[in-house]
C-alpha atoms as a PDB file:
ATOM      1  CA  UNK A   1     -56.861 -30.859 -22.719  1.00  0.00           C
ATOM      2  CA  UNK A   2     -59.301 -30.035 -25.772  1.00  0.00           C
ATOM      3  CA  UNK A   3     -61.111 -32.674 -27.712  1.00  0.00           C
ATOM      4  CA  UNK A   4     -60.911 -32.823 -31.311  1.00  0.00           C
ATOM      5  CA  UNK A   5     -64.502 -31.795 -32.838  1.00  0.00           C
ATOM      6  CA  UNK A   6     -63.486 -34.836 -34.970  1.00  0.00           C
ATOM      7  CA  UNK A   7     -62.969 -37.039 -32.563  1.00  0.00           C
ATOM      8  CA  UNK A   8     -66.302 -35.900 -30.777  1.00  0.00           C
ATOM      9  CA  UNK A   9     -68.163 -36.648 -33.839  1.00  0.00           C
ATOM     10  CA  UNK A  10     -67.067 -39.918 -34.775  1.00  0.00           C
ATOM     11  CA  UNK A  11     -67.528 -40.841 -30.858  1.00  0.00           C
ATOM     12  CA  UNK A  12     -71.634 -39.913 -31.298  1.00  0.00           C
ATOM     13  CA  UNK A  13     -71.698 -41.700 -34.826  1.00  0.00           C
ATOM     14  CA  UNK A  14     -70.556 -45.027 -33.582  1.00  0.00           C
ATOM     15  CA  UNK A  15     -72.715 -44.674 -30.827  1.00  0.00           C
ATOM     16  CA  UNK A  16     -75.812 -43.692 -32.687  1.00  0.00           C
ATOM     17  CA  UNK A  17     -74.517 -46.751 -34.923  1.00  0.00           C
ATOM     18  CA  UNK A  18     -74.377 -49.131 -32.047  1.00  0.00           C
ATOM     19  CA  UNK A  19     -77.623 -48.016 -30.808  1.00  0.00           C
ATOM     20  CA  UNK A  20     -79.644 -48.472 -34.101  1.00  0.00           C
ATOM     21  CA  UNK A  21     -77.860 -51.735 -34.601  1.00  0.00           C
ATOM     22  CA  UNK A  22     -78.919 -52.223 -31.191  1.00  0.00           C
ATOM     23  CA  UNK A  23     -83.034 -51.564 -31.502  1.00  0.00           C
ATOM     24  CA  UNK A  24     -83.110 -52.803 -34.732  1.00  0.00           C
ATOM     25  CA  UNK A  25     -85.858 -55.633 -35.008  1.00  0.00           C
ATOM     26  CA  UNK A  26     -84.126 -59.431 -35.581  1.00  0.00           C
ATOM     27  CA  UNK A  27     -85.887 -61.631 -37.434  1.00  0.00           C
ATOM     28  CA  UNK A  28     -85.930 -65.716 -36.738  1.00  0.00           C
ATOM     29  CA  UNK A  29     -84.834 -67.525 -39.634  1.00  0.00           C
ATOM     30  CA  UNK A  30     -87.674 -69.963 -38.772  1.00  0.00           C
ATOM     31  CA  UNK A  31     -90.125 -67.064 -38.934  1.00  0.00           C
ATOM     32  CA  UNK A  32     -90.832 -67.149 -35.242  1.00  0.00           C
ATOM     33  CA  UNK A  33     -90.367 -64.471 -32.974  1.00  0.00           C
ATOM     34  CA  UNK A  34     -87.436 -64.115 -31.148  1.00  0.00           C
ATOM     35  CA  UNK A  35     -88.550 -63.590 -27.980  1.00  0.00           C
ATOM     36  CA  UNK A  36     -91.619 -66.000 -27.819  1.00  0.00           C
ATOM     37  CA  UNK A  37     -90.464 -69.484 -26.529  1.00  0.00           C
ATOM     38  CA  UNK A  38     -89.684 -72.474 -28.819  1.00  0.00           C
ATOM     39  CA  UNK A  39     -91.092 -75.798 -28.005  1.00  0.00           C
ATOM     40  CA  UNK A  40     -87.985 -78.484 -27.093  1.00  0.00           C
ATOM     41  CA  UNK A  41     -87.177 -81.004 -29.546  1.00  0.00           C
ATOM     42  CA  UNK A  42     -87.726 -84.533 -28.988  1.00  0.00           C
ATOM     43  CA  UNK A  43     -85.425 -86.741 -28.268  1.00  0.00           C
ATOM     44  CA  UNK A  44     -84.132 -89.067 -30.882  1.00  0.00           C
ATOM     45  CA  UNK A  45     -83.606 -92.713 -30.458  1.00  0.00           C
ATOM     46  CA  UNK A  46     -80.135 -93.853 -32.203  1.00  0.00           C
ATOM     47  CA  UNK A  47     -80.362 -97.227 -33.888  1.00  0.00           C
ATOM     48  CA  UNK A  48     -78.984-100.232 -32.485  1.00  0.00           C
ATOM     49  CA  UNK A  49     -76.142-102.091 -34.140  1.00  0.00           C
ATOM     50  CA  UNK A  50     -77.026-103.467 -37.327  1.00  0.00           C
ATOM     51  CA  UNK A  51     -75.754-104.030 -40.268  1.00  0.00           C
ATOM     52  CA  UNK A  52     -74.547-101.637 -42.912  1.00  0.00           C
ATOM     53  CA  UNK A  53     -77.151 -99.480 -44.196  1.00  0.00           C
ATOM     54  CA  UNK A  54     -77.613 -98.949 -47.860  1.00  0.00           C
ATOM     55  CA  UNK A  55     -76.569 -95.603 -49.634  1.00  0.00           C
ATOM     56  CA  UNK A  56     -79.027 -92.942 -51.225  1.00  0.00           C
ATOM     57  CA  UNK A  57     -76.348 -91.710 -53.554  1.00  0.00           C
ATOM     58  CA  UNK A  58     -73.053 -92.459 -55.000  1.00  0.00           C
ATOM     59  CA  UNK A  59     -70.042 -91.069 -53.167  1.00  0.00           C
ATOM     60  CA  UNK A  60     -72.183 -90.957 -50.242  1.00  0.00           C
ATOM     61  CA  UNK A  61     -70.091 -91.427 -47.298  1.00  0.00           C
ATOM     62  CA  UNK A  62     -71.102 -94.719 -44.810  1.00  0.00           C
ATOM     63  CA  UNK A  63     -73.718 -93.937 -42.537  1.00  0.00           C
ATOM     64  CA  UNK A  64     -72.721 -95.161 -38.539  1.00  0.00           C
ATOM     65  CA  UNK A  65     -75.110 -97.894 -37.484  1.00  0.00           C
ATOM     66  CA  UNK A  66     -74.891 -97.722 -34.266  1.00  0.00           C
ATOM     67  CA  UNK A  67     -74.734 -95.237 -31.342  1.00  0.00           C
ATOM     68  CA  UNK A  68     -71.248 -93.173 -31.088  1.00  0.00           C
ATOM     69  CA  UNK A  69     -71.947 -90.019 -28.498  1.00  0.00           C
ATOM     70  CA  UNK A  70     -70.008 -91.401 -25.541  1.00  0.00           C
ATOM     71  CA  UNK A  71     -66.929 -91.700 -28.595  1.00  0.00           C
ATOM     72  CA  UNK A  72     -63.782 -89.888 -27.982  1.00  0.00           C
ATOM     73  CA  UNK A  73     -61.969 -88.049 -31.487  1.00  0.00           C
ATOM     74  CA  UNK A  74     -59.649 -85.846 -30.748  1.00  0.00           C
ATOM     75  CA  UNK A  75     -56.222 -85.341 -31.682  1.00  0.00           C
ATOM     76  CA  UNK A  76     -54.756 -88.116 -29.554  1.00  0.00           C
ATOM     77  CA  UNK A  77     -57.398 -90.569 -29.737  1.00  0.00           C
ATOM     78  CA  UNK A  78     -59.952 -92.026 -32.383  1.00  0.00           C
ATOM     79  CA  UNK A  79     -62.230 -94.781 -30.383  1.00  0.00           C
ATOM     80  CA  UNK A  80     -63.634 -95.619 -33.976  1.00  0.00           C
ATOM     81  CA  UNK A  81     -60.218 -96.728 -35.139  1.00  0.00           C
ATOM     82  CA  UNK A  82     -60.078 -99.547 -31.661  1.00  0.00           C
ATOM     83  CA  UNK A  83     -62.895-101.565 -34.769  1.00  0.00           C
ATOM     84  CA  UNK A  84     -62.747-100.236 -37.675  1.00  0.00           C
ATOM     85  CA  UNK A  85     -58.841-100.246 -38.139  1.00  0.00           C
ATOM     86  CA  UNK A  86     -57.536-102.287 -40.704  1.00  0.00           C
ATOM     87  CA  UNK A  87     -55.787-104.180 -37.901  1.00  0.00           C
ATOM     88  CA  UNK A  88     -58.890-104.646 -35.848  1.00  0.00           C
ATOM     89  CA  UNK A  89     -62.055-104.846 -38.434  1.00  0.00           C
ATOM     90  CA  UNK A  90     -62.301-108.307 -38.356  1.00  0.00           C
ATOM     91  CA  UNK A  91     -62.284-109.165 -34.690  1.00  0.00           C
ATOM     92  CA  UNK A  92     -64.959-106.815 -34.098  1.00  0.00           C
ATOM     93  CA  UNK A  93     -66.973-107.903 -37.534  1.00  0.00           C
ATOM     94  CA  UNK A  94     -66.962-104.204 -38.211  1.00  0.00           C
ATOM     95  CA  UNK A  95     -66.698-102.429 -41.443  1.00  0.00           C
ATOM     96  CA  UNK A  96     -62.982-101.812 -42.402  1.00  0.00           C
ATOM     97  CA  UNK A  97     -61.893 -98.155 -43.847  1.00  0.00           C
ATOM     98  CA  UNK A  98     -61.649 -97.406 -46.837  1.00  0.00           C
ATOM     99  CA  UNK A  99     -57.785 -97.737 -48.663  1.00  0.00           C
ATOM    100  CA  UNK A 100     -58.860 -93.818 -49.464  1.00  0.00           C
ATOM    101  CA  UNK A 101     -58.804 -92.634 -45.961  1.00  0.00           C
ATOM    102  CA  UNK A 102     -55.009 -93.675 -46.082  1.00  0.00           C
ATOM    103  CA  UNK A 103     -54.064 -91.177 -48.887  1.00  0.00           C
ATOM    104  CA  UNK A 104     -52.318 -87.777 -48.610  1.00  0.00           C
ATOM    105  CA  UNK A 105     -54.161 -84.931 -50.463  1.00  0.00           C
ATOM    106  CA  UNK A 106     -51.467 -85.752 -52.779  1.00  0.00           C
ATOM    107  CA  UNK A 107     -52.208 -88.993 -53.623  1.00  0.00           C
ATOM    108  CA  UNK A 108     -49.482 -90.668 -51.899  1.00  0.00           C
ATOM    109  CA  UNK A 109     -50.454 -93.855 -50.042  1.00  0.00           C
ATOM    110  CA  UNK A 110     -49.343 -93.325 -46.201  1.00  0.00           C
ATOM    111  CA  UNK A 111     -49.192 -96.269 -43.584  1.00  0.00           C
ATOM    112  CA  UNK A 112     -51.525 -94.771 -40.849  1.00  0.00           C
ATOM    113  CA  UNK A 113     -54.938 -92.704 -41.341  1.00  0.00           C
ATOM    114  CA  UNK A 114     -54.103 -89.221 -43.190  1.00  0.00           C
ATOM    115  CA  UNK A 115     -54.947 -86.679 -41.034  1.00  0.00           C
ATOM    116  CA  UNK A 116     -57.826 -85.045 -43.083  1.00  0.00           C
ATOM    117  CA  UNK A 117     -59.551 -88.305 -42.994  1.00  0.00           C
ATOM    118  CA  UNK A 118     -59.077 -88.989 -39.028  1.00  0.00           C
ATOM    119  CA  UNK A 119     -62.071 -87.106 -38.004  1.00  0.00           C
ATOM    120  CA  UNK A 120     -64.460 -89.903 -38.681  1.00  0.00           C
ATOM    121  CA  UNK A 121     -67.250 -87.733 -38.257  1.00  0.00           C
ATOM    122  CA  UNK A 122     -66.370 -84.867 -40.487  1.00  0.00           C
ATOM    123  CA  UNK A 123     -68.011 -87.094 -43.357  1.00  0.00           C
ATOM    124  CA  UNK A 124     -69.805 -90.270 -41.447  1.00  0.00           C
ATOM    125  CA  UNK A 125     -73.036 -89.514 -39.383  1.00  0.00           C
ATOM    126  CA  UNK A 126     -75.024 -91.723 -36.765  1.00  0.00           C
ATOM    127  CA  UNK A 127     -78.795 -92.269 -38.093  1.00  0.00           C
ATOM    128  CA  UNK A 128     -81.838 -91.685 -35.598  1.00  0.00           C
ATOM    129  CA  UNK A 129     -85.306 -92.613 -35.977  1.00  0.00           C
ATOM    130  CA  UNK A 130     -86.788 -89.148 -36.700  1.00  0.00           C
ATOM    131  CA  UNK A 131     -88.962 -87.870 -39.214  1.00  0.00           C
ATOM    132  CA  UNK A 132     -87.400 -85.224 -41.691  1.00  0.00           C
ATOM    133  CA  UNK A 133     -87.632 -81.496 -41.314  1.00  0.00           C
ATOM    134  CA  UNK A 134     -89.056 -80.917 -44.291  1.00  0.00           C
ATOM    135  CA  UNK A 135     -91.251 -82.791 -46.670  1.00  0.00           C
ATOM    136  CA  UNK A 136     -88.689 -84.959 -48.715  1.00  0.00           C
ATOM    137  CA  UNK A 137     -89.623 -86.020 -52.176  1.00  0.00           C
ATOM    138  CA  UNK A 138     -86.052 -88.000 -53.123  1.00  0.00           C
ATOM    139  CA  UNK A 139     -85.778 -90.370 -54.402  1.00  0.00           C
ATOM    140  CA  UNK A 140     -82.492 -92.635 -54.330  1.00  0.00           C
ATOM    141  CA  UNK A 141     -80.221 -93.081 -58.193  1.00  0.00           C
ATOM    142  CA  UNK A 142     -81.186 -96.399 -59.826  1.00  0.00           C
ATOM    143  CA  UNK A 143     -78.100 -97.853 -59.360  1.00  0.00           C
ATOM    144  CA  UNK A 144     -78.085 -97.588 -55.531  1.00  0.00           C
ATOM    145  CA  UNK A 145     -81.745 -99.280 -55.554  1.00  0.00           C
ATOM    146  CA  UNK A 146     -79.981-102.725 -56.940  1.00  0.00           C
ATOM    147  CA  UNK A 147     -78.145-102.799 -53.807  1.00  0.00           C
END
């Protein structure tokens, strides 16, 4: 059976292709080399529980005082709901969610969390005690400051 001279050359261009993609030189988006070795981070401390922590901006989603990576949120369960339901907030003095989170995309008012609000931490994010990244000059809006 004969090969198509076609065939044969688009064979050796996709492999010269793969090859040169292959070889080619990546570059680390941190600027380090991608083969030397990166130092490992160090490990954060979450807070305790404490209290509410103000807001740097407005619309700015609740920040989670407290530790939450032993949590489960999945489809069938939400462990944040077991305090922060509106049928549970006050037994567990915990913040109660917001009338939003119980809103179709529609604007129609549903009885139970609407789905694209369920995943708590989509939007809400445990603090640590670590120093920022990168030098951080912001400063929170006025209005947050009187809080």
């Amino acid at each position: 059976m004969k090969k198509n001279p076609v065939s044969r050359l688009l064979v050796f261009l996709l492999t010269m292709l793969v090859v040169t993609a292959v070889t080619a030189e990546v570059q680390s988006l941190r600027g380090d080399e991608i083969e030397s070795t990166s130092s490992t981070p160090d490990i954060k401390h979450y807070f305790k529980d404490q209290p509410p922590m103000n807001r740097d901006y407005l619309q700015q989603p609740p920040l989670i005082p407290h530790k939450i990576d032993s949590y489960i949120i999945n489809v069938k369960h939400n462990k944040c709901l077991s305090c922060h339901s509106w049928k549970n907030y006050r037994k567990h003095n915990a913040t109660k969610i917001s009338q939003t989170h119980f809103e179709s995309r529609d604007g129609a008012v549903l009885s139970n969390v609407s789905a694209r609000r369920y995943f708590c931490v989509q939007c809400h994010v445990p603090q640590v005690d670590a120093r920022p990244l990168v030098e951080n000059t912001f400063e929170p809006v006025d209005v947050m400051k009187m809080q």
